[in-house]
C-alpha atoms as a PDB file:
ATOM      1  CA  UNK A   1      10.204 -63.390  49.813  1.00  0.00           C
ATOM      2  CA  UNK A   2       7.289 -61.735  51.543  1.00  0.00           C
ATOM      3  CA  UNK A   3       3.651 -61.770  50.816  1.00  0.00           C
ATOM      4  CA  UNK A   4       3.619 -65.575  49.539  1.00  0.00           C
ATOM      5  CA  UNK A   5       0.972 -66.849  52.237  1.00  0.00           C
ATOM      6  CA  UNK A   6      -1.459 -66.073  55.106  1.00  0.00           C
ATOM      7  CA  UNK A   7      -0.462 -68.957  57.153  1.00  0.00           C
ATOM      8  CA  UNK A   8      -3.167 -71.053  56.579  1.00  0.00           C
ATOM      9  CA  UNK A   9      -3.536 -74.606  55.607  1.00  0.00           C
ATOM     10  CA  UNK A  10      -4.131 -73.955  51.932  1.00  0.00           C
ATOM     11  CA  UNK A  11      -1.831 -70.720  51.382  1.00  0.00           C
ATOM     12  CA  UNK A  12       0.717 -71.597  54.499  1.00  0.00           C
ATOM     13  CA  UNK A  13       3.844 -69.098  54.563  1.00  0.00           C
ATOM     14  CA  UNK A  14       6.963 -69.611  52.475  1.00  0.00           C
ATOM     15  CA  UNK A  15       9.888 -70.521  54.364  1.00  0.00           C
ATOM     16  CA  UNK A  16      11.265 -66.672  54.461  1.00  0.00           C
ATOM     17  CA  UNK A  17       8.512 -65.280  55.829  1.00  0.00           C
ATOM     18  CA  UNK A  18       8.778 -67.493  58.698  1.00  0.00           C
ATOM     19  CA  UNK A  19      12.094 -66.939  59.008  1.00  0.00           C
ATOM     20  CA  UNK A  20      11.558 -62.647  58.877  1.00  0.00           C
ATOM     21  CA  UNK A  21       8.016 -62.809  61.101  1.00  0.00           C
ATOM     22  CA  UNK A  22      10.738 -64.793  63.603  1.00  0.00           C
ATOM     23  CA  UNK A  23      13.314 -63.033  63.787  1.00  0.00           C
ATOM     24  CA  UNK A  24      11.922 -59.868  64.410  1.00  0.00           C
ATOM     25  CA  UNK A  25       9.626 -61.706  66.930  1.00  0.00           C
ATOM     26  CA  UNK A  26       6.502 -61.298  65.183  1.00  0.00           C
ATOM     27  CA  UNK A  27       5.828 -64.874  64.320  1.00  0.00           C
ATOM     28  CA  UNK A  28       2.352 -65.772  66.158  1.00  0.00           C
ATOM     29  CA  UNK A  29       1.777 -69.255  64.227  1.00  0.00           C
ATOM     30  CA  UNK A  30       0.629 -70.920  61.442  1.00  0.00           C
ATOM     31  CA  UNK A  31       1.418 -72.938  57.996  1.00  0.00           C
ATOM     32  CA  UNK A  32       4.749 -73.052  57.201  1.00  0.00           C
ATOM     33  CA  UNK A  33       5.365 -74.778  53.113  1.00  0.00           C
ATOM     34  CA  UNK A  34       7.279 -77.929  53.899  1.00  0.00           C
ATOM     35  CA  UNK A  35       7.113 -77.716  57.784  1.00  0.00           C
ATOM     36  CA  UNK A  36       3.628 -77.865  58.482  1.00  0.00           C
ATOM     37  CA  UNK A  37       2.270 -76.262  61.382  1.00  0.00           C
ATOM     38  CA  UNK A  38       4.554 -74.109  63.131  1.00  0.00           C
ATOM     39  CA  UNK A  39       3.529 -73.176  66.971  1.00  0.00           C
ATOM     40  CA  UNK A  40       3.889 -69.149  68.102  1.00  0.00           C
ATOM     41  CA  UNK A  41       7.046 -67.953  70.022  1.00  0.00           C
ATOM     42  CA  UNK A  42       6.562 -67.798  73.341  1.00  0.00           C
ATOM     43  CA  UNK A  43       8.565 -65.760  75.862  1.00  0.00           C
ATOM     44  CA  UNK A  44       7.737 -65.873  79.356  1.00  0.00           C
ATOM     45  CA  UNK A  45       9.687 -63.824  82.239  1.00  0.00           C
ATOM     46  CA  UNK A  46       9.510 -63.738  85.713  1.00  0.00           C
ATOM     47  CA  UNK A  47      11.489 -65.008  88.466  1.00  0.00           C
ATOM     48  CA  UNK A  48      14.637 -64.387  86.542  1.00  0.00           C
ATOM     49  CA  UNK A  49      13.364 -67.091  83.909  1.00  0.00           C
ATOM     50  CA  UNK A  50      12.849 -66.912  80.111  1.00  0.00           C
ATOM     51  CA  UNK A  51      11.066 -69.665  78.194  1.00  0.00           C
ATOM     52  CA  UNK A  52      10.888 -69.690  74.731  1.00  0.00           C
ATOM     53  CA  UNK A  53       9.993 -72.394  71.945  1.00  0.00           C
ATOM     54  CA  UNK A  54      12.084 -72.784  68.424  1.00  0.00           C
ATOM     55  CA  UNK A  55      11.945 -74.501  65.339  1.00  0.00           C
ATOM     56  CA  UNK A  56      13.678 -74.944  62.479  1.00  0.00           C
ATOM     57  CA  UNK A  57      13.692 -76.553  58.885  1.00  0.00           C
ATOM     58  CA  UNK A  58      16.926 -78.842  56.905  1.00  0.00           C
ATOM     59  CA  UNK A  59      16.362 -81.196  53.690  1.00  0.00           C
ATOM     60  CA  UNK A  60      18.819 -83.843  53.556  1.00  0.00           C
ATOM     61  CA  UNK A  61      18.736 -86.158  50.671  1.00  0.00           C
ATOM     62  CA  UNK A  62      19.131 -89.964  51.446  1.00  0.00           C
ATOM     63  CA  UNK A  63      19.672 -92.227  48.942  1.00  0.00           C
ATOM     64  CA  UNK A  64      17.084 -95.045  48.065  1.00  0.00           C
ATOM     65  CA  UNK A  65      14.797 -94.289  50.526  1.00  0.00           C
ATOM     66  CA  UNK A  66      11.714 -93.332  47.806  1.00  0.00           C
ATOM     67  CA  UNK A  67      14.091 -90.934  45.753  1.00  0.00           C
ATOM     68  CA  UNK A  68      13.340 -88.116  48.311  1.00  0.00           C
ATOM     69  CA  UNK A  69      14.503 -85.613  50.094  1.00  0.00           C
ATOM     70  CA  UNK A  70      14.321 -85.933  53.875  1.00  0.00           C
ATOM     71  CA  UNK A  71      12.713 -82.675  54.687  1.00  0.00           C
ATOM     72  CA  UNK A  72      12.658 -82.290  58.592  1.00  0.00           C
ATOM     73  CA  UNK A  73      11.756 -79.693  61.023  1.00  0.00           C
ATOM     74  CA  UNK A  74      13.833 -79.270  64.107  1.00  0.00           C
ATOM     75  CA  UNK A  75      11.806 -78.098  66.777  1.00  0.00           C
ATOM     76  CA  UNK A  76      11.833 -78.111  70.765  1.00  0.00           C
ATOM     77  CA  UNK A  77      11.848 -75.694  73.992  1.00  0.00           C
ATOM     78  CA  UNK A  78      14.729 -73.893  75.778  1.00  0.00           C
ATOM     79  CA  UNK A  79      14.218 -72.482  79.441  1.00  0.00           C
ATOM     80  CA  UNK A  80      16.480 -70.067  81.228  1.00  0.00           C
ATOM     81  CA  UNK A  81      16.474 -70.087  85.106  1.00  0.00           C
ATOM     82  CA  UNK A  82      19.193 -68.150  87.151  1.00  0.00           C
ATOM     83  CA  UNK A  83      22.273 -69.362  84.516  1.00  0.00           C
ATOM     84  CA  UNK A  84      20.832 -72.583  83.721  1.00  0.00           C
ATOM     85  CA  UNK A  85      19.537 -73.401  80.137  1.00  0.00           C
ATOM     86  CA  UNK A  86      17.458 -76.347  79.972  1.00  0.00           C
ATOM     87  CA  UNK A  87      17.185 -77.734  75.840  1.00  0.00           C
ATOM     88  CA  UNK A  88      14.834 -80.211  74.301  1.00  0.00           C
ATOM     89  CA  UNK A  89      14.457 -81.307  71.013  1.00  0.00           C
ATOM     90  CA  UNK A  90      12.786 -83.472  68.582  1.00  0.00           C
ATOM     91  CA  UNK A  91      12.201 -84.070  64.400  1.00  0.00           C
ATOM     92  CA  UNK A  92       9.625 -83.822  62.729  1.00  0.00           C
ATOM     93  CA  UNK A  93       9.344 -85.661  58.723  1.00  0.00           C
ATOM     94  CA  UNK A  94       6.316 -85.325  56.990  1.00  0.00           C
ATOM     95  CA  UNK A  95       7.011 -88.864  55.375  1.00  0.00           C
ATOM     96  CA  UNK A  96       7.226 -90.490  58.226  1.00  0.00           C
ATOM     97  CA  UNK A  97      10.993 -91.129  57.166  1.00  0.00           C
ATOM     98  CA  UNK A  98      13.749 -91.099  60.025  1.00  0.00           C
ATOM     99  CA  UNK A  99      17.542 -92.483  60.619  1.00  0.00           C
ATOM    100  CA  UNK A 100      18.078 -95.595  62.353  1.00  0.00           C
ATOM    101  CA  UNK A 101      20.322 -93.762  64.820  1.00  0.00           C
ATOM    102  CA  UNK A 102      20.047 -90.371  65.943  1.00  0.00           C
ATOM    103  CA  UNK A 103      21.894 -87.468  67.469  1.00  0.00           C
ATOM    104  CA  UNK A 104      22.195 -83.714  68.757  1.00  0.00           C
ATOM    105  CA  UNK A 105      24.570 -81.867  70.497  1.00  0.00           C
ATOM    106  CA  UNK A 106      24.529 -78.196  71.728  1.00  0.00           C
ATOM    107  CA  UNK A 107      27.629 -76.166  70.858  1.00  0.00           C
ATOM    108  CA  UNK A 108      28.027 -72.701  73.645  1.00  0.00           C
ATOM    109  CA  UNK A 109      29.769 -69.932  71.961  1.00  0.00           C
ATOM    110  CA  UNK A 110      31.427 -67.249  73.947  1.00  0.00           C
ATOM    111  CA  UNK A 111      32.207 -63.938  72.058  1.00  0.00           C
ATOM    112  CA  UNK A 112      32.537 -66.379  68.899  1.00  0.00           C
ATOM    113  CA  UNK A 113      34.884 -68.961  70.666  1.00  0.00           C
ATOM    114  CA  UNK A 114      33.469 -72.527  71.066  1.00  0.00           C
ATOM    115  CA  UNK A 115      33.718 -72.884  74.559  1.00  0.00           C
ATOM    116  CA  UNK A 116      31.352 -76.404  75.423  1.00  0.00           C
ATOM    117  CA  UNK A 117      30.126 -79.260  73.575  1.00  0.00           C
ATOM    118  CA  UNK A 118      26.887 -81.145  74.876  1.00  0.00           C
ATOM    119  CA  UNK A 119      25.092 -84.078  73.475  1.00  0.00           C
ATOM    120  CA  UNK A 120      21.631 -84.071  74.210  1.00  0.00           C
ATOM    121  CA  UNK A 121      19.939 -86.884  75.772  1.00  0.00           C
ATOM    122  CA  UNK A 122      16.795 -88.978  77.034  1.00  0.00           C
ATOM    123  CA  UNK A 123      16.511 -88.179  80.782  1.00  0.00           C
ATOM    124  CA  UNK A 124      14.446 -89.767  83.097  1.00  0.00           C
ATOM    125  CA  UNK A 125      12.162 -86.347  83.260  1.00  0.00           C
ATOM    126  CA  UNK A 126      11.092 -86.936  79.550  1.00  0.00           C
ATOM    127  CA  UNK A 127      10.717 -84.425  77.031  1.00  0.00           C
ATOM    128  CA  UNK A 128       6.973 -83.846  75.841  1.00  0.00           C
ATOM    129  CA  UNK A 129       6.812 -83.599  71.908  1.00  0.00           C
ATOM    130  CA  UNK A 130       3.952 -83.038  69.853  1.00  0.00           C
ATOM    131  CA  UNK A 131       2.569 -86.197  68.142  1.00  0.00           C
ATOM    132  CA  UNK A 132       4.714 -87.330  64.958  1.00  0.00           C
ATOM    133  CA  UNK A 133       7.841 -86.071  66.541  1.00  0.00           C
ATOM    134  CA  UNK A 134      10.533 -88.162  66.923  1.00  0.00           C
ATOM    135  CA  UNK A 135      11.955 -86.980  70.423  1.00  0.00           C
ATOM    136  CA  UNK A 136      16.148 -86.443  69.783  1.00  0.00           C
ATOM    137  CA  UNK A 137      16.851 -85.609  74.207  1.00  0.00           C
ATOM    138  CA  UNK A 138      17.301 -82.954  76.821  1.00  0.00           C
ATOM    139  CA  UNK A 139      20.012 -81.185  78.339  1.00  0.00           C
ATOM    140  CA  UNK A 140      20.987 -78.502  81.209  1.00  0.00           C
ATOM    141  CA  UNK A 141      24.229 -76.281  80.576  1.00  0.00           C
ATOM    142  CA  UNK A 142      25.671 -73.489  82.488  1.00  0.00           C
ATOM    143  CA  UNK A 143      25.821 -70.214  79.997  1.00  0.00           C
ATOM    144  CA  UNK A 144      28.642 -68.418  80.530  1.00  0.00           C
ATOM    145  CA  UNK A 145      28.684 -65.008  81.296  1.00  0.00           C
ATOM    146  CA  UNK A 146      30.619 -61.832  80.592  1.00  0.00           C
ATOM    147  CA  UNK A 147      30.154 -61.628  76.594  1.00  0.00           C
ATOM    148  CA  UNK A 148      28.161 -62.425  73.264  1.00  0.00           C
ATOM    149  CA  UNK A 149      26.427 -65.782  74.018  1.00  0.00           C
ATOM    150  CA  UNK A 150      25.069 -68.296  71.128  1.00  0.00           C
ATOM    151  CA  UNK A 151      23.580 -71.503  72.014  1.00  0.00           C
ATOM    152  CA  UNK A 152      23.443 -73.297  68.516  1.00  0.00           C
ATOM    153  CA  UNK A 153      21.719 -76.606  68.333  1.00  0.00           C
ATOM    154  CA  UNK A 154      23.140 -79.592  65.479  1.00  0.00           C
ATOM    155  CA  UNK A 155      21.516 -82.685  64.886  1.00  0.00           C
ATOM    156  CA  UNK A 156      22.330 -86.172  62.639  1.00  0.00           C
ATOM    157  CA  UNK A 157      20.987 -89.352  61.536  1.00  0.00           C
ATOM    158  CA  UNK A 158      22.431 -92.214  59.644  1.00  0.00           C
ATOM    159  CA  UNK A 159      20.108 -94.472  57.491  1.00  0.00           C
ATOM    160  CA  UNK A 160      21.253 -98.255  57.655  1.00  0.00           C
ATOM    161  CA  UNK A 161      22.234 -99.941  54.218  1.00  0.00           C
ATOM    162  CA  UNK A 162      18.450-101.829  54.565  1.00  0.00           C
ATOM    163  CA  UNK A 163      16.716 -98.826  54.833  1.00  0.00           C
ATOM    164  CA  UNK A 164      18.239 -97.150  51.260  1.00  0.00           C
ATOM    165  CA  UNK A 165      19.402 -99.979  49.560  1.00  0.00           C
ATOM    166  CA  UNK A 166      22.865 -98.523  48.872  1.00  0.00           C
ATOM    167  CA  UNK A 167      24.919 -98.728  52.008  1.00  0.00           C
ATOM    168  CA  UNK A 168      24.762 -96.241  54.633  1.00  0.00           C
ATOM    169  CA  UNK A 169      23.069 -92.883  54.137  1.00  0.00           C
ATOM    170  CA  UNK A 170      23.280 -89.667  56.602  1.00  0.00           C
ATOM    171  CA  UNK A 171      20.976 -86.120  56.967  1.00  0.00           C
ATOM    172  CA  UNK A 172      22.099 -83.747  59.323  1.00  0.00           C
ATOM    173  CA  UNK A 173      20.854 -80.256  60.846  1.00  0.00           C
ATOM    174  CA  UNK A 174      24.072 -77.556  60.899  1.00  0.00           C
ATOM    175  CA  UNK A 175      23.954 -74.587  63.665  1.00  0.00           C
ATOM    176  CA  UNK A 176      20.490 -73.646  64.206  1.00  0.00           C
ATOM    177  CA  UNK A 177      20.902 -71.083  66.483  1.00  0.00           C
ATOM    178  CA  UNK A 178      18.572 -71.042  69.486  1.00  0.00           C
ATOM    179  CA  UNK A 179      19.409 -68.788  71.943  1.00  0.00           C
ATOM    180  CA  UNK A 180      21.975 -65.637  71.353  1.00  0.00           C
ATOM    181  CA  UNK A 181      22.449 -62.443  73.596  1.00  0.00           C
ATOM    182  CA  UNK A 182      24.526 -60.914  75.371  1.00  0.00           C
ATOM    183  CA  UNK A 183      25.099 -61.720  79.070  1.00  0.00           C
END
């Protein structure tokens, strides 16, 4: 629904006006309701690179753990040099709430046809995050070529039985797409 906020701290965006400004690349920043602050897109090229930032918002419930939901923000980088797509990504929960164990994986689609299945992970090079951010890894694929490329991003976290009381809990991010043209 448009016309909801102004982005700032007081009247931040609702979550589809985010999602419009951003899709149509117009999203320069700002307060997003249940995300916080939100940095711009950013697309640099030059040298045959592209560099871009994303984020994206899930709610997961989890048992116990203050009757809540787990709202988080899935945010991070990718970077495109000659073939090679470089991903990192974090979470971000505004109550400080997050699984003991935690995963990602990036899923390559080719022309709709799951082609490659990565899980991200913590390399040596370390992936800056903003503070609060719980970092979730890096990786570098090959994208193919010849097609209708999506790079879609998934991410998971189980809560032990101490942490909600009732036995093992999970939240999970689904397909946030995070890169998609064609090549």
């Amino acid at each position: 629904m448009m016309g909801g906020g102004d982005g700032s701290s007081g009247n931040p965006y609702t979550w589809d006006e985010y999602e419009y400004l951003a899709d149509n690349d117009n999203w320069s920043g700002g307060y997003v309701e249940g995300a916080g602050y939100t940095g711009a897109q950013v697309t640099i090229q030059g040298n045959s690179s592209v560099t871009s930032n994303f984020s994206s918002y899930s709610t997961g419930y989890v048992p116990g753990i203050n009757g809540i939901y787990a709202n988080y923000t899935l945010n991070g980088y990718t970077s495109i040099s000659n073939g090679i797509m470089s991903v990192g990504a974090g979470i971000y929960n505004p109550h400080g709430i997050y699984a003991d164990s935690r995963s990602a994986i990036v899923d390559i689609y080719l022309n709709g046809v799951l082609l490659q299945t990565t899980p991200l992970t913590l390399s040596s090079s370390g992936y800056y995050s903003v503070p609060g951010t719980v970092v979730l890894g890096d990786v570098n694929i090959n994208l193919p070529s010849g097609g209708y490329v999506e790079v879609k991003l998934s991410s998971s976290g189980i809560f032990s039985q101490y942490q909600t009381g009732y036995g093992n809990g999970s939240v999970g991010t689904y397909n946030d797409v995070i890169y998609s043209s064609y090549r």
